[in-house]
Protein backbone atom coordinates (compact mmCIF):
# COMPACT_ATOMS: atom_id res chain seq x y z
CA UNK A 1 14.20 -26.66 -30.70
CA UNK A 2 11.81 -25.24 -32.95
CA UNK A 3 8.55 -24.09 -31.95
CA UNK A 4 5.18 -24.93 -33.85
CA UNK A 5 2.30 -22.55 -33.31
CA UNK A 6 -0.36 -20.60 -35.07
CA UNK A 7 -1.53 -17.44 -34.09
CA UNK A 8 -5.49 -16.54 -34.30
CA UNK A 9 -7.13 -13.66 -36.09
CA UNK A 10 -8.59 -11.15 -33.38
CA UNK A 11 -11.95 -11.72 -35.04
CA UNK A 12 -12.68 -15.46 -33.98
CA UNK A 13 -14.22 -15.94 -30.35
CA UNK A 14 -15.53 -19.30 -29.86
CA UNK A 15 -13.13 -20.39 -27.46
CA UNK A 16 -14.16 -24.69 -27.95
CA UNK A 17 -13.53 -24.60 -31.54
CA UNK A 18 -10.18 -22.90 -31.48
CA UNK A 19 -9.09 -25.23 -29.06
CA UNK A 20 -10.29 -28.04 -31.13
CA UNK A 21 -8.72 -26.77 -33.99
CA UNK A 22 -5.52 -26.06 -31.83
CA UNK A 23 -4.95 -29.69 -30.88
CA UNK A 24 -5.50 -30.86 -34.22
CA UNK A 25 -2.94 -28.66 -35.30
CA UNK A 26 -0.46 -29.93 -32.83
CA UNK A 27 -1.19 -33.26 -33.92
CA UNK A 28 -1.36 -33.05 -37.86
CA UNK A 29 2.01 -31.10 -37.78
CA UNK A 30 3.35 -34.00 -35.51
CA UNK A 31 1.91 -36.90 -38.41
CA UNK A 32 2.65 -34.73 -41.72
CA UNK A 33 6.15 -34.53 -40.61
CA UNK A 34 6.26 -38.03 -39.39
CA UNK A 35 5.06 -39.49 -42.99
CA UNK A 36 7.02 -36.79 -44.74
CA UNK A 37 10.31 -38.23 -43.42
CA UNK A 38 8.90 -42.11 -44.06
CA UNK A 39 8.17 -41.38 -47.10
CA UNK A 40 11.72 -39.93 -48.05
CA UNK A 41 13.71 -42.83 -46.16
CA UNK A 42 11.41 -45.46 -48.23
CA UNK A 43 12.24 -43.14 -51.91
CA UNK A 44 15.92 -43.38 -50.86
CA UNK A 45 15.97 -46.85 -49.83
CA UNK A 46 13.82 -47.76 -53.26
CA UNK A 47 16.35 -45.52 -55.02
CA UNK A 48 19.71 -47.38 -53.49
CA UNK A 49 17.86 -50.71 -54.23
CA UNK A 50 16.94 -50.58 -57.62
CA UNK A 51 20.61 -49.11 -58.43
CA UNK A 52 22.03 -52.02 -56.39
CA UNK A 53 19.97 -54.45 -58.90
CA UNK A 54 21.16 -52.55 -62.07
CA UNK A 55 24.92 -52.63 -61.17
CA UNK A 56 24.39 -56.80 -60.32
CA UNK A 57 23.04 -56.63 -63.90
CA UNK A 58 25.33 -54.50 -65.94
CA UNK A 59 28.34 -56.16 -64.40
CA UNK A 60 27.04 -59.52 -64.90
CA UNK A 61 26.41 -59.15 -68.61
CA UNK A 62 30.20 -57.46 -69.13
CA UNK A 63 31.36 -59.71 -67.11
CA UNK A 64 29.95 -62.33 -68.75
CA UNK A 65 30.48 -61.50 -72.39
CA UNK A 66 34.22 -60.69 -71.69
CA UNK A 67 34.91 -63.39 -69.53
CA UNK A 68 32.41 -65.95 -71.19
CA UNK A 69 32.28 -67.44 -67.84
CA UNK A 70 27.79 -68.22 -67.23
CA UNK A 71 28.26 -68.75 -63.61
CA UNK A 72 29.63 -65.19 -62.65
CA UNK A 73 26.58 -63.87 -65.17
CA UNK A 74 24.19 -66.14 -63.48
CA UNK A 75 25.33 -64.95 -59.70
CA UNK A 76 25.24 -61.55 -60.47
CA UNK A 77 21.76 -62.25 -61.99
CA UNK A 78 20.28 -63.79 -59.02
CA UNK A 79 21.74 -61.56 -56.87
CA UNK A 80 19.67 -58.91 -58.28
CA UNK A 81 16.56 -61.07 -58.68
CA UNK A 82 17.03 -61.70 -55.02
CA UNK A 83 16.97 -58.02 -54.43
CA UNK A 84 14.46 -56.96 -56.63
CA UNK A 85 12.67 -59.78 -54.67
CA UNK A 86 13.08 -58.26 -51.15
CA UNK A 87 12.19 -54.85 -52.54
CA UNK A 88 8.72 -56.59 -53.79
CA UNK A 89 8.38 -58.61 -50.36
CA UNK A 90 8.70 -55.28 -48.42
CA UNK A 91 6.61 -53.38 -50.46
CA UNK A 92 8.91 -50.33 -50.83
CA UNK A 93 7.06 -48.38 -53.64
CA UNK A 94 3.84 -49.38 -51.98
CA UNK A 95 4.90 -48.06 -48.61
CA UNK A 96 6.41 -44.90 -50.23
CA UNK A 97 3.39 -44.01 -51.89
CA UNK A 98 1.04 -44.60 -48.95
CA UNK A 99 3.54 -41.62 -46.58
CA UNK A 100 3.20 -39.88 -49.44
CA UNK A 101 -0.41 -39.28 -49.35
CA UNK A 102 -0.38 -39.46 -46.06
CA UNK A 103 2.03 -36.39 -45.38
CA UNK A 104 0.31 -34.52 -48.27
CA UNK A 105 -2.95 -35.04 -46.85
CA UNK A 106 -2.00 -33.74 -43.03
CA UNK A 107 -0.56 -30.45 -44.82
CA UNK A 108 -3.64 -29.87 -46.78
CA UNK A 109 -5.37 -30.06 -43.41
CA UNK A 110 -3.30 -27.79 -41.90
CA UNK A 111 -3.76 -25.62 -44.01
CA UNK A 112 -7.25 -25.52 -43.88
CA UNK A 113 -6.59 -25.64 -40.03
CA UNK A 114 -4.75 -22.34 -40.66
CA UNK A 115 -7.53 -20.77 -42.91
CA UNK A 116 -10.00 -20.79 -40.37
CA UNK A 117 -8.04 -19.51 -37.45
CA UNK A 118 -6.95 -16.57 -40.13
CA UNK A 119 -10.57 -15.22 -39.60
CA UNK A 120 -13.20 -18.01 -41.75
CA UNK A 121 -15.91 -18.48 -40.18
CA UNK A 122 -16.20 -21.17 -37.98
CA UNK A 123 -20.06 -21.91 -38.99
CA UNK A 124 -19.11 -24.61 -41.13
CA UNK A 125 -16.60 -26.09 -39.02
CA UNK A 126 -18.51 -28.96 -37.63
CA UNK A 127 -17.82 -30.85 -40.96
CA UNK A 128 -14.37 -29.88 -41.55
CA UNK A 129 -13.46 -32.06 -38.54
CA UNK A 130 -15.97 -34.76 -39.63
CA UNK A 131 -13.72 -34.33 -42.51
CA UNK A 132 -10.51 -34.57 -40.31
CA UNK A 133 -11.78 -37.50 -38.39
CA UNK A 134 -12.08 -39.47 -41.71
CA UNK A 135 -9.07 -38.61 -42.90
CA UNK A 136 -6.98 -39.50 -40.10
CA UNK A 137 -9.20 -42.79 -39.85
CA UNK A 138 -8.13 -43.70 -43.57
CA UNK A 139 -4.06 -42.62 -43.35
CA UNK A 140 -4.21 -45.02 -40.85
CA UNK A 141 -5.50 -48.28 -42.70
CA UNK A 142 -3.35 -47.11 -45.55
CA UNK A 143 -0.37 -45.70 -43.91
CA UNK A 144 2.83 -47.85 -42.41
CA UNK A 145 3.50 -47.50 -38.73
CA UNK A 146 5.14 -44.81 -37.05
CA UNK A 147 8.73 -46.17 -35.92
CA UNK A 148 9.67 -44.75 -32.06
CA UNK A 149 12.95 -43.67 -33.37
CA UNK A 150 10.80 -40.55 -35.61
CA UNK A 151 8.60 -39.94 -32.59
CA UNK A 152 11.50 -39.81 -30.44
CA UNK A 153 13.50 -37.32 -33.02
CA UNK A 154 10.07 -34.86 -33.34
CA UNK A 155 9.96 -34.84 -29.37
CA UNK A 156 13.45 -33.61 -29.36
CA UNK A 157 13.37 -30.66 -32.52
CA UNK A 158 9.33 -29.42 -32.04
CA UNK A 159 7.76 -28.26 -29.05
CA UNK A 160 4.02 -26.94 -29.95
CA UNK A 161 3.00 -23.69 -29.08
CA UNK A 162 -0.76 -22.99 -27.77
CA UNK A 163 -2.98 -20.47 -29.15
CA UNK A 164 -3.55 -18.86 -26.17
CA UNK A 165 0.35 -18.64 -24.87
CA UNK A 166 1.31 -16.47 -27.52
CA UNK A 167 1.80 -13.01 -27.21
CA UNK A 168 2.63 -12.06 -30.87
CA UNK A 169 1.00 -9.96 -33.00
CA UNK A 170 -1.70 -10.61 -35.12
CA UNK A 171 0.41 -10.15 -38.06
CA UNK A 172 2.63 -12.71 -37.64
CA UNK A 173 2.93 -15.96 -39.74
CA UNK A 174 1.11 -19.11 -39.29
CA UNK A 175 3.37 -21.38 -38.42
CA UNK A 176 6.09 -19.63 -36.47
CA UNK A 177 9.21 -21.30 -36.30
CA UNK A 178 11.95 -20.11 -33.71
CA UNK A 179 14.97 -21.14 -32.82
CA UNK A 180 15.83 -21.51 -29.07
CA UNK A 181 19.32 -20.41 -28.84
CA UNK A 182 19.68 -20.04 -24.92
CA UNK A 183 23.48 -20.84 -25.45
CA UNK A 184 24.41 -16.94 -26.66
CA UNK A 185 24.32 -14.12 -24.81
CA UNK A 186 24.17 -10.44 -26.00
CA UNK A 187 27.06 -8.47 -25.45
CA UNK A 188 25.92 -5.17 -27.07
């Protein structure tokens, strides 16, 4: 399991707005990475599809010039019309474009996340979550569903470390990622 956490610059003490930005954290990280994998299962699948359609093409016209038999050409050729078809009905490149803004927007948020735990000053935060709020509110008019299959697979490789439960130093990165090995054992 791999644990997601930032850790705060010794400088910031209002308590509300580091957990504020603490929980959005949590949950950004949990939707970037969410959209991030969307978006590269739809860019495969349009990939796989649109090759699928080619070969059903390029076969049909060999086939068809060598064997000057029309049908063959004609069911290879509406057997990638039918495909290219689906791909329209289901909206692939649409889809794949709306995770990818999606997951490119959460990151850019984290990272501002980030920024002002690293010591900005948290005078102008009030609109950076306005800015949050509408952000979210927008990925998720534009943005496909979240199947329970990816929530279910993020549950089982994150686990989100608080602010306030770390006990690293203030050097440390921003998003720490350990790996729980409780199977080995030191033998030194």
């Amino acid at each position: 399991m791999i644990e997601v956490g930032l850790t705060v610059a010794p400088s910031q003490s209002e308590p509300r707005y580091l957990a504020t930005l603490n929980a959005l954290h949590a949950e950004f990280h949990k939707k970037m990475w969410y959209y991030q994998k969307m978006y590269l299962r739809f860019k495969r699948l349009n990939a796989i599809f649109n090759a699928v359609a080619l070969l059903f093409i390029a076969v049909g016209i060999v086939v068809g010039s060598v064997c000057q038999e029309s049908l063959i050409m004609a069911i290879l050729t509406a057997l990638s019309t039918t495909i290219k078809g689906w791909m329209d009905f289901r909206k692939l490149p649409i889809k794949m474009d709306a995770c990818r803004f999606a997951y490119t927007t959460f990151d850019k948020l984290l990272i501002e996340i980030a920024t002002y735990l690293r010591g900005m000053s948290l005078d102008d935060v009030e609109p950076f979550l306005v800015k949050c709020q509408v952000s979210e509110e927008t990925i998720s008019d534009l943005a496909p569903p979240v199947s329970d299959a990816l929530i279910r697979q993020y549950a089982v490789t994150f686990r989100h470390v608080s602010i306030d439960k770390k006990e690293e130093p203030p050097n440390t990165p921003l998003i720490v990622h350990h790996a729980e090995d409780t199977t080995k054992t030191s033998t030194s």
